[in-house]
C-alpha atoms as a PDB file:
ATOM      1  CA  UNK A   1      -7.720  22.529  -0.431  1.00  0.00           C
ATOM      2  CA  UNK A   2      -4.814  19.906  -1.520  1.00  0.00           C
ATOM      3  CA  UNK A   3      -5.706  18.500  -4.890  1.00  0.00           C
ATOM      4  CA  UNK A   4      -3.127  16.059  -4.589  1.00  0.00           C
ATOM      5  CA  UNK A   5      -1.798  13.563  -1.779  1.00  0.00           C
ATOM      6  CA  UNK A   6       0.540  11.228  -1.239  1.00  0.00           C
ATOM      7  CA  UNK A   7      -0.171   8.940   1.249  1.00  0.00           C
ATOM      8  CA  UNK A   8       3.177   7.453   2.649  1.00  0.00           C
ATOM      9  CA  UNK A   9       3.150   3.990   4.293  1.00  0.00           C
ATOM     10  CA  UNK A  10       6.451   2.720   6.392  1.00  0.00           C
ATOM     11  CA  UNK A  11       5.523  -0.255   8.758  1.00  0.00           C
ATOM     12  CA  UNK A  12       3.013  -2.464   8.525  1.00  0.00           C
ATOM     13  CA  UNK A  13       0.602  -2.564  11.649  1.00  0.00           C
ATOM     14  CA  UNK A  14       2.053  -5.163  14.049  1.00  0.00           C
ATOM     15  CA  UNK A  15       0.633  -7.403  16.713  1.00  0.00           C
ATOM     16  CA  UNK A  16      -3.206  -6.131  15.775  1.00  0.00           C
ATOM     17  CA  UNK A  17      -5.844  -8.108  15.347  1.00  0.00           C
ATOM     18  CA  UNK A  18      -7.280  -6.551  12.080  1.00  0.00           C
ATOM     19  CA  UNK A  19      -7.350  -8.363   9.623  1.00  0.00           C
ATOM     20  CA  UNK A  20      -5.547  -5.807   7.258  1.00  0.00           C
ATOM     21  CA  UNK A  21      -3.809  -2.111   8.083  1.00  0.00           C
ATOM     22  CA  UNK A  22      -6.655   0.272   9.313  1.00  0.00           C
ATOM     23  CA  UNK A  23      -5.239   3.196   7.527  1.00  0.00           C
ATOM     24  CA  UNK A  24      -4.765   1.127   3.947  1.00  0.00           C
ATOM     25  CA  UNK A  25      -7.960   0.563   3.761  1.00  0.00           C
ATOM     26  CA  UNK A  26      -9.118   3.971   4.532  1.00  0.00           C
ATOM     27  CA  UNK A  27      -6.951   5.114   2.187  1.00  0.00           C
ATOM     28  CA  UNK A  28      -7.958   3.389  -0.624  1.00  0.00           C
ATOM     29  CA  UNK A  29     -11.331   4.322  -0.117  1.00  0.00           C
ATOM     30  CA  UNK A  30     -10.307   7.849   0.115  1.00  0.00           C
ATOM     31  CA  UNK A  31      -8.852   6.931  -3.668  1.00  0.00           C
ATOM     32  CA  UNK A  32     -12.313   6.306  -4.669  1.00  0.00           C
ATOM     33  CA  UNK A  33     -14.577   8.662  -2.369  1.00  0.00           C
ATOM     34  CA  UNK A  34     -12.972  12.016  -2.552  1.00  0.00           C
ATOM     35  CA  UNK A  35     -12.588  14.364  -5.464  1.00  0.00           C
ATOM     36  CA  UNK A  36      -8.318  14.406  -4.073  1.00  0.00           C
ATOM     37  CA  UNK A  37      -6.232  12.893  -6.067  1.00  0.00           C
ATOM     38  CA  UNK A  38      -4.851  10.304  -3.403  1.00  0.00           C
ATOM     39  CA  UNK A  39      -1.887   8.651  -4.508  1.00  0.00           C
ATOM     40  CA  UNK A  40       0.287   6.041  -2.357  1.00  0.00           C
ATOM     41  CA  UNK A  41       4.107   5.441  -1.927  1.00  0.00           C
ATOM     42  CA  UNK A  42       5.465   1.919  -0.042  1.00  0.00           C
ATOM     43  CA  UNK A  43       8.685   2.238   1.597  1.00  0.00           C
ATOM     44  CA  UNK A  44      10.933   0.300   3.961  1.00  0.00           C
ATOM     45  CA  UNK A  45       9.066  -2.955   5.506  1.00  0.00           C
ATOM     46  CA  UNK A  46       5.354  -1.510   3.826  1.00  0.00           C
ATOM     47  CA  UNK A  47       6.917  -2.615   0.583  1.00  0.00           C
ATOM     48  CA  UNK A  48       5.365  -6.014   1.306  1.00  0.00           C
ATOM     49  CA  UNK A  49       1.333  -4.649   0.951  1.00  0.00           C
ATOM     50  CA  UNK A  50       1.934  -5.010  -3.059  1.00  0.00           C
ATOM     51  CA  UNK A  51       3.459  -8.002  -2.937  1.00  0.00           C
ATOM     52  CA  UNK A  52       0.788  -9.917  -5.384  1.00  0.00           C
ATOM     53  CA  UNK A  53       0.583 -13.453  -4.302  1.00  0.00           C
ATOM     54  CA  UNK A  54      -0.695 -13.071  -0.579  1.00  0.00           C
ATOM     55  CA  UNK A  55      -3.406 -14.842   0.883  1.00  0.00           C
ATOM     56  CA  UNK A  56      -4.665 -14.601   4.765  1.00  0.00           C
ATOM     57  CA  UNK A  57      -7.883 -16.224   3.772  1.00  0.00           C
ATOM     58  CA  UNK A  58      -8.068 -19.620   5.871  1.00  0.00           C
ATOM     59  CA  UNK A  59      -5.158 -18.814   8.284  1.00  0.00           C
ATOM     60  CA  UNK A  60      -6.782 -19.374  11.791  1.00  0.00           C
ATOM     61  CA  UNK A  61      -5.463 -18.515  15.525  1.00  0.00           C
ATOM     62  CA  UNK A  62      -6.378 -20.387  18.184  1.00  0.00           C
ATOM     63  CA  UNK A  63      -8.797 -22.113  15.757  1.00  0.00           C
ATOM     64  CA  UNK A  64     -10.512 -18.846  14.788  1.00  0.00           C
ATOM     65  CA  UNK A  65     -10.449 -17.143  11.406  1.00  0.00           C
ATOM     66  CA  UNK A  66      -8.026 -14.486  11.338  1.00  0.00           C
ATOM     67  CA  UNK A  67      -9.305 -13.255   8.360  1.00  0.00           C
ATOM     68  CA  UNK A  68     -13.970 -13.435   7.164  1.00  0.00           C
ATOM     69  CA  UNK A  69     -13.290 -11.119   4.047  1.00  0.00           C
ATOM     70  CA  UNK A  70     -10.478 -11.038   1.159  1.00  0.00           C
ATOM     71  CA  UNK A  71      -8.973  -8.050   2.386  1.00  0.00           C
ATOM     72  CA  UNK A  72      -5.352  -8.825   2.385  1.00  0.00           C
ATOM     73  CA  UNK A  73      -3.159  -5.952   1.846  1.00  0.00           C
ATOM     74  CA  UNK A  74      -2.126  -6.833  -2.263  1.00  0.00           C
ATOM     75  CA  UNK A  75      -6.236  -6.742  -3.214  1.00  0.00           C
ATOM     76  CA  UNK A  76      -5.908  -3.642  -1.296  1.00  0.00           C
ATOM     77  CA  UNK A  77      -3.263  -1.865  -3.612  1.00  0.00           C
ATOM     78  CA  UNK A  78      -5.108  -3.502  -6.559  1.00  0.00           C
ATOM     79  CA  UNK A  79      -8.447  -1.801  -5.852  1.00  0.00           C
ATOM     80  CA  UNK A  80      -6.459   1.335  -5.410  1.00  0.00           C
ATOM     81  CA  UNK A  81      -5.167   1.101  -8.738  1.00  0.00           C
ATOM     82  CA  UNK A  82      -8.268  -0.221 -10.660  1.00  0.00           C
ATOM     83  CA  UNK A  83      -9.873   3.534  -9.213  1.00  0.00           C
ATOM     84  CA  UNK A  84      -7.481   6.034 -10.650  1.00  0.00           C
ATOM     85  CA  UNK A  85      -4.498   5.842  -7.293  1.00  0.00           C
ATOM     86  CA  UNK A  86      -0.978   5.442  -8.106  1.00  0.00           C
ATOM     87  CA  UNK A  87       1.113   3.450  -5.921  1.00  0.00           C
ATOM     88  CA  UNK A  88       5.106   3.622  -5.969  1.00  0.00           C
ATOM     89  CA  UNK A  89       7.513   1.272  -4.419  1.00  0.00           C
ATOM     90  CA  UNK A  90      10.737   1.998  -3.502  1.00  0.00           C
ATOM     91  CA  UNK A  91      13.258  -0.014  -5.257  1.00  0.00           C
ATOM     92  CA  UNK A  92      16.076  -0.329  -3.067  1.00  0.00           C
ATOM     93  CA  UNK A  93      13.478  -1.127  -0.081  1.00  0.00           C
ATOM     94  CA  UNK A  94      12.070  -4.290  -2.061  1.00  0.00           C
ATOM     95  CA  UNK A  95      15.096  -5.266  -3.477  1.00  0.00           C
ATOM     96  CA  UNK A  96      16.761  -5.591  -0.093  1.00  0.00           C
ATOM     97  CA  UNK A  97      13.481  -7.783   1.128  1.00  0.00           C
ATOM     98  CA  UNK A  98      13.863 -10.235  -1.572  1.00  0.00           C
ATOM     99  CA  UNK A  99      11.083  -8.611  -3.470  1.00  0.00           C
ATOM    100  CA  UNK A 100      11.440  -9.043  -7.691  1.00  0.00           C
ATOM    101  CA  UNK A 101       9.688  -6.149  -9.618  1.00  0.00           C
ATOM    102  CA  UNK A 102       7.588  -9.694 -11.431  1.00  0.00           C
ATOM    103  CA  UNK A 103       6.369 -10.270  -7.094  1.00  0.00           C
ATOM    104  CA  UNK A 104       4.495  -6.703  -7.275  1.00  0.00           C
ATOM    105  CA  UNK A 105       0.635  -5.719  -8.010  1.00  0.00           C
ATOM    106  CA  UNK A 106       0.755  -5.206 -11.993  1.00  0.00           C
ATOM    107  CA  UNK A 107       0.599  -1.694 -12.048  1.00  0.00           C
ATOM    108  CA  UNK A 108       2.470  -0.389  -8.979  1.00  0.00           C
ATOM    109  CA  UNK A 109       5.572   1.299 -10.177  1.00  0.00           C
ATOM    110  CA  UNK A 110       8.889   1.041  -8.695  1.00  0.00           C
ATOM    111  CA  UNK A 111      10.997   4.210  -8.104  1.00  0.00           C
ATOM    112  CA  UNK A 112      14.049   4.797  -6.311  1.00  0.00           C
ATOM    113  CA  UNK A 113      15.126   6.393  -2.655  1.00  0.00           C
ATOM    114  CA  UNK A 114      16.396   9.518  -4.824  1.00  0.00           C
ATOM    115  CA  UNK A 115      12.846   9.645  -6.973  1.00  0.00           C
ATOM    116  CA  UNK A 116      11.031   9.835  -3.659  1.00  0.00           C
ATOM    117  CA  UNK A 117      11.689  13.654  -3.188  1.00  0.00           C
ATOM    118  CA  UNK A 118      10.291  14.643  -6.575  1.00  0.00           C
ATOM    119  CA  UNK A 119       7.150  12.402  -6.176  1.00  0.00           C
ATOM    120  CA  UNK A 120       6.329  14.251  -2.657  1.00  0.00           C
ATOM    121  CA  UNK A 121       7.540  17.975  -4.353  1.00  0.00           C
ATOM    122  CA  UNK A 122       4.497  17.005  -7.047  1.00  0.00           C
ATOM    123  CA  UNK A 123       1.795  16.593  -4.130  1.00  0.00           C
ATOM    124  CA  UNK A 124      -0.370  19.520  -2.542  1.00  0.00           C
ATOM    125  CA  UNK A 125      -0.235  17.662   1.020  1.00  0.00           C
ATOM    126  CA  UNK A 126       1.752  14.119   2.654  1.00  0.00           C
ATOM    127  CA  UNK A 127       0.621  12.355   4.887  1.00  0.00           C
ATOM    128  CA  UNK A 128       2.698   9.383   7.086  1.00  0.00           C
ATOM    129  CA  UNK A 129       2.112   6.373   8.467  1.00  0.00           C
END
């Protein structure tokens, strides 16, 4: 059995009508539920989940709530952390979205495109999404 994961997130989940990315949340609840060590790593566009200051509470669509709970995708990464997960962003990928290391979840490192291989060499299984 994998002691170790690393859960790898690319895209966010487009043109859905959840209110935050499916398989976020069930991983951070695999962070907190399993006795894996479930670690995360944000590249390309996913960068933005641990961007701190989001908030879809209030936004409406066709004068319904998109959003009845706080479960935007930064609280997300923060309960992950508060629970014993690591989460890495790459560098490069937030620095080319406008994203300042002061923008990110306190907590979440930053690593770059080259640190990426050692971080999945240190994990029993990956998984992609």
């Amino acid at each position: 059995m994998a002691e170790k994961t690393l859960v790898i997130f690319e895209k966010p989940i487009y043109l859905c009508m959840e209110p935050v990315d499916p398989h976020l949340f069930a991983t951070a609840f695999g962070v907190v539920e399993t006795p894996v060590q479930v670690n995360v790593l944000l590249r390309d566009s996913a960068v933005t989940y641990a961007v701190e200051r989001q908030d879809m509470k209030g936004a409406r669509v066709l004068g319904v709530d998109v959003q009845e709970f706080d479960t935007n995708p930064a609280r997300v990464v923060a309960f992950m952390l508060e629970h014993g997960g690591q989460v890495y962003v790459v560098r490069e990928d937030a620095e080319a979205r406008g994203i300042a290391p002061s923008d990110l979840v306190p907590g979440v490192q930053l690593i770059s495109r080259e640190e990426t291989v050692g971080l999945i060499e240190t994990h029993d299984a990956v998984m992609v999404w």
